[in-house]
Protein backbone atom coordinates (compact mmCIF):
# COMPACT_ATOMS: atom_id res chain seq x y z
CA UNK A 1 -6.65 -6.23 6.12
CA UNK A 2 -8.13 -2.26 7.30
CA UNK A 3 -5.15 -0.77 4.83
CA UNK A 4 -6.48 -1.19 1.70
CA UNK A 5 -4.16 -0.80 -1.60
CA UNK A 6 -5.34 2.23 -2.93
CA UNK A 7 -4.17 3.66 0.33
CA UNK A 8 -0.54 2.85 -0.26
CA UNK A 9 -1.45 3.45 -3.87
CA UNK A 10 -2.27 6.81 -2.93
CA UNK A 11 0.37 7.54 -0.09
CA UNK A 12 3.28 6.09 -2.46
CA UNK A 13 2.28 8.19 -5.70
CA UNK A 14 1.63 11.58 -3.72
CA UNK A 15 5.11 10.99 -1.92
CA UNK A 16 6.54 10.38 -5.29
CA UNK A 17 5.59 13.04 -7.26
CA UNK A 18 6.84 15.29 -4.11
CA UNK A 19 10.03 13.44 -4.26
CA UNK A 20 10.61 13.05 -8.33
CA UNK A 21 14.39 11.86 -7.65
CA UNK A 22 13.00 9.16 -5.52
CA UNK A 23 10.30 7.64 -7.89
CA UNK A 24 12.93 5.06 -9.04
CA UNK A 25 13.55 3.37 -6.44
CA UNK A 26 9.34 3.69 -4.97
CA UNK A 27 8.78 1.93 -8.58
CA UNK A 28 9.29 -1.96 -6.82
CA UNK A 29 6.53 -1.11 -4.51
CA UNK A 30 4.05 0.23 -7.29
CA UNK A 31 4.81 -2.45 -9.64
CA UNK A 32 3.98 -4.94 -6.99
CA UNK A 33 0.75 -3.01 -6.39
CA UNK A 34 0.24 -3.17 -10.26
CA UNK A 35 0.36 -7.25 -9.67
CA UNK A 36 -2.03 -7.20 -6.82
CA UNK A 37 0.68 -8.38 -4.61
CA UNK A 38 -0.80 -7.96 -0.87
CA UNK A 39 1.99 -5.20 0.73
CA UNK A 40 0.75 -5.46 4.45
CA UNK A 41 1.47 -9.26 4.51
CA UNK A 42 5.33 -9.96 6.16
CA UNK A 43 5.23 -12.82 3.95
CA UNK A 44 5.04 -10.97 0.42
CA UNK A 45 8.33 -10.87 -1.55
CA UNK A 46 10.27 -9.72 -2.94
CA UNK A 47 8.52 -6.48 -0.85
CA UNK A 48 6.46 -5.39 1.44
CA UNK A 49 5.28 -2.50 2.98
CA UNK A 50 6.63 -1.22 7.09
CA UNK A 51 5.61 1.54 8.80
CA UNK A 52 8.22 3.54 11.19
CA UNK A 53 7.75 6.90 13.72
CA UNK A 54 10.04 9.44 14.28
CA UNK A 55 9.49 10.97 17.40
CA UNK A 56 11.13 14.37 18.43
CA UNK A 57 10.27 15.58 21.68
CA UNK A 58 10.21 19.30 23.28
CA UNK A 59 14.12 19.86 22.72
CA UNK A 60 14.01 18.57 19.53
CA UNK A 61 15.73 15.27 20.22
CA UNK A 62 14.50 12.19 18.21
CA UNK A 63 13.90 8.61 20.25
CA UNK A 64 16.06 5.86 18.66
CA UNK A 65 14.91 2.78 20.35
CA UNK A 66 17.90 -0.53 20.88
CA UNK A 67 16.47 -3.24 18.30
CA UNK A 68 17.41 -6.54 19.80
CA UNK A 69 17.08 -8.64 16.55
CA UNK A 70 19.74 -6.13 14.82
CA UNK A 71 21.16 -5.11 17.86
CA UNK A 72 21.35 -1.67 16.92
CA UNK A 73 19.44 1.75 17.91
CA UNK A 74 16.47 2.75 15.13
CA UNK A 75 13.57 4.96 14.63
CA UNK A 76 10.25 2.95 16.26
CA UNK A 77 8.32 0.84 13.35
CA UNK A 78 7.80 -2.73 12.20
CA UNK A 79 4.96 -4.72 10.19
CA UNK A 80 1.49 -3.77 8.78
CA UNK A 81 -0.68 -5.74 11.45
CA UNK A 82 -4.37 -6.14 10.08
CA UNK A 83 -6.15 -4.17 12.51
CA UNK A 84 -4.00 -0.85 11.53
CA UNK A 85 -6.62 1.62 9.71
CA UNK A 86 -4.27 3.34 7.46
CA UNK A 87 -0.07 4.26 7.26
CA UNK A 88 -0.34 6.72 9.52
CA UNK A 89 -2.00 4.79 12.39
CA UNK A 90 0.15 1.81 11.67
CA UNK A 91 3.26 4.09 12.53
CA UNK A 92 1.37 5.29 15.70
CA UNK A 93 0.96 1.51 16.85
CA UNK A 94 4.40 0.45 16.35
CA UNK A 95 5.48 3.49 18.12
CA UNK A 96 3.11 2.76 21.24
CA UNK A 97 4.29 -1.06 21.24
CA UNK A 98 7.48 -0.46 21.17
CA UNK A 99 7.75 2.47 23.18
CA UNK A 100 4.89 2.47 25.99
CA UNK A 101 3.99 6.25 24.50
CA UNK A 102 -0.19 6.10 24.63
CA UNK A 103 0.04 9.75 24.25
CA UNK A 104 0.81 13.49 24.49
CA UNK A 105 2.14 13.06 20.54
CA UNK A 106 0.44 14.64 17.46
CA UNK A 107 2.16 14.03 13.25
CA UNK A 108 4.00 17.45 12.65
CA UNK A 109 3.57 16.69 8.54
CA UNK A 110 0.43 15.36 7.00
CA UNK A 111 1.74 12.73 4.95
CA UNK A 112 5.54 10.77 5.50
CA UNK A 113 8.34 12.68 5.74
CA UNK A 114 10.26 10.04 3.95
CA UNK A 115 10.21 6.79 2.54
CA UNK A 116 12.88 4.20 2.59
CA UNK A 117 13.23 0.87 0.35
CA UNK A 118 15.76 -0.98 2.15
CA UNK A 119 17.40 -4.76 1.46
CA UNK A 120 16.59 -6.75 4.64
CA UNK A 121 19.00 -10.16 5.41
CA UNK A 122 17.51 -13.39 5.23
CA UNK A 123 16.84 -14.48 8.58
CA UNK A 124 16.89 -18.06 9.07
CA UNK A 125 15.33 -18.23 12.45
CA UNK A 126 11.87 -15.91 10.69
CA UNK A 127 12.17 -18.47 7.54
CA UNK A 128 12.44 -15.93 5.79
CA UNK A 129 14.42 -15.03 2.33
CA UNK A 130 16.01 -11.90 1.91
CA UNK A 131 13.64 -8.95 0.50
CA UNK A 132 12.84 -5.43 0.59
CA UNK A 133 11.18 -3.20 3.55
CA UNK A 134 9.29 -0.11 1.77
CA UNK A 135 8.93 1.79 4.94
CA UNK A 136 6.79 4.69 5.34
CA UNK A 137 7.96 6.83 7.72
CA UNK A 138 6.07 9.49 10.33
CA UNK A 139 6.99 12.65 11.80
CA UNK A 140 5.58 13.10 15.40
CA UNK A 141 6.23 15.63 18.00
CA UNK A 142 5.77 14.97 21.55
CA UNK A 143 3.66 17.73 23.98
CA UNK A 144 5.84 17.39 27.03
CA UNK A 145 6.88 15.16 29.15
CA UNK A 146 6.42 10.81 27.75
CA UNK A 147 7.24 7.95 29.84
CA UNK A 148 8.93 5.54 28.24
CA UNK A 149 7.90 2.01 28.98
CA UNK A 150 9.76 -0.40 26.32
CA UNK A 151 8.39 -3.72 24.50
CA UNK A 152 11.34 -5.91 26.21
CA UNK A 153 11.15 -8.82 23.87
CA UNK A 154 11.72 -6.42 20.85
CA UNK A 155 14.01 -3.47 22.42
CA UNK A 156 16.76 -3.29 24.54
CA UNK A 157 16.91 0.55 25.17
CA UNK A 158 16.15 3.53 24.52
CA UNK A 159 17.97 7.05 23.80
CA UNK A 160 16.92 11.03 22.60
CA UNK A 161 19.40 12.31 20.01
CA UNK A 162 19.92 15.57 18.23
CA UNK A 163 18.02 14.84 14.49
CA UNK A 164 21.98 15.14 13.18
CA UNK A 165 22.79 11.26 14.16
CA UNK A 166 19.72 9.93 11.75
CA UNK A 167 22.13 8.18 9.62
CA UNK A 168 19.98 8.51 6.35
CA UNK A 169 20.85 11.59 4.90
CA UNK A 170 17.64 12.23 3.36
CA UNK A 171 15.59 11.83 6.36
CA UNK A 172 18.17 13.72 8.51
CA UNK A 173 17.64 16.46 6.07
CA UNK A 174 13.67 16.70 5.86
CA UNK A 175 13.56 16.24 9.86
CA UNK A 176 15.86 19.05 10.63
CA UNK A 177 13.73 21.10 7.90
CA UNK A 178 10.47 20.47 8.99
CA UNK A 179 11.84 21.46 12.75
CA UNK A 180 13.02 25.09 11.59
């Protein structure tokens, strides 16, 4: 494990004391810090700790990619691996698996632009109970033109939207801000 736990520690309290209104519901992830619960394992419950990329390109679009397991379009991201040295390049990662993008992208913000603790189904075929995804999400901007070469056994397809269709409110809001 590279991402250690005073990193999310660190990225967690600093996005929370940006974010005041959202310390309530960021308090699952630091009380499960508090009990030295490991965050960058899949298998921790009842939470764990994802890492996600939102990608707007040169006419401000943002990539939603066709998740085949929920078999609907999302923001790049997925799973802490072990090799990933901190949030930030764990959100780079997913983004290159599951987009083929190696480069010609740079973070617009130095820390997330948002955090999201989501419920997550149980999923018999994982063995896995329901539980919570804590995921820290990235703000990149691409420098012209990316191929787009997708992970096939993970996503289906692969679209640029205007930053109005992200469906979370909050993150719609802090894109579109950070783009002005």
């Amino acid at each position: 494990m590279l991402i250690k736990p005073d990193h999310i520690r660190e990225t967690f309290t600093e996005y929370a004391n940006a974010h005041p209104d959202e310390k309530a519901a960021l308090s699952v992830v630091l009380e499960a810090l508090d009990k030295e619960a490991d965050l960058t394992s899949r298998k921790t419950e009842p939470v764990h700790v994802t890492a996600g990329a939102v990608l707007v390109n040169d006419n401000g679009e943002v990539l939603f990619i066709h998740h085949k397991g929920l078999n609907k379009y999302l923001t790049p991201g997925g799973h802490l691996e072990p090799e990933d040295p901190n949030l930030l390049g764990a959100a780079l990662r997913e983004l290159s698996e599951e987009t083929g993008i190696r480069s010609g992208i740079a973070p617009l913000l130095p820390g997330p632009v948002h955090i999201d603790v989501h419920e997550i189904p149980a999923s018999e075929s994982k063995g896995e109970p329901a539980h919570q995804h804590a995921d820290v999400r990235y703000l990149f901007r691409t420098s012209g033109p990316v191929e787009v070469e997708l992970q096939e056994e993970e996503v289906s397809g692969f679209v640029w939207r205007s930053p109005d269709t992200l469906t979370d409110e909050r993150l719609r809001n802090r894109v579109l801000s950070a783009l002005r």
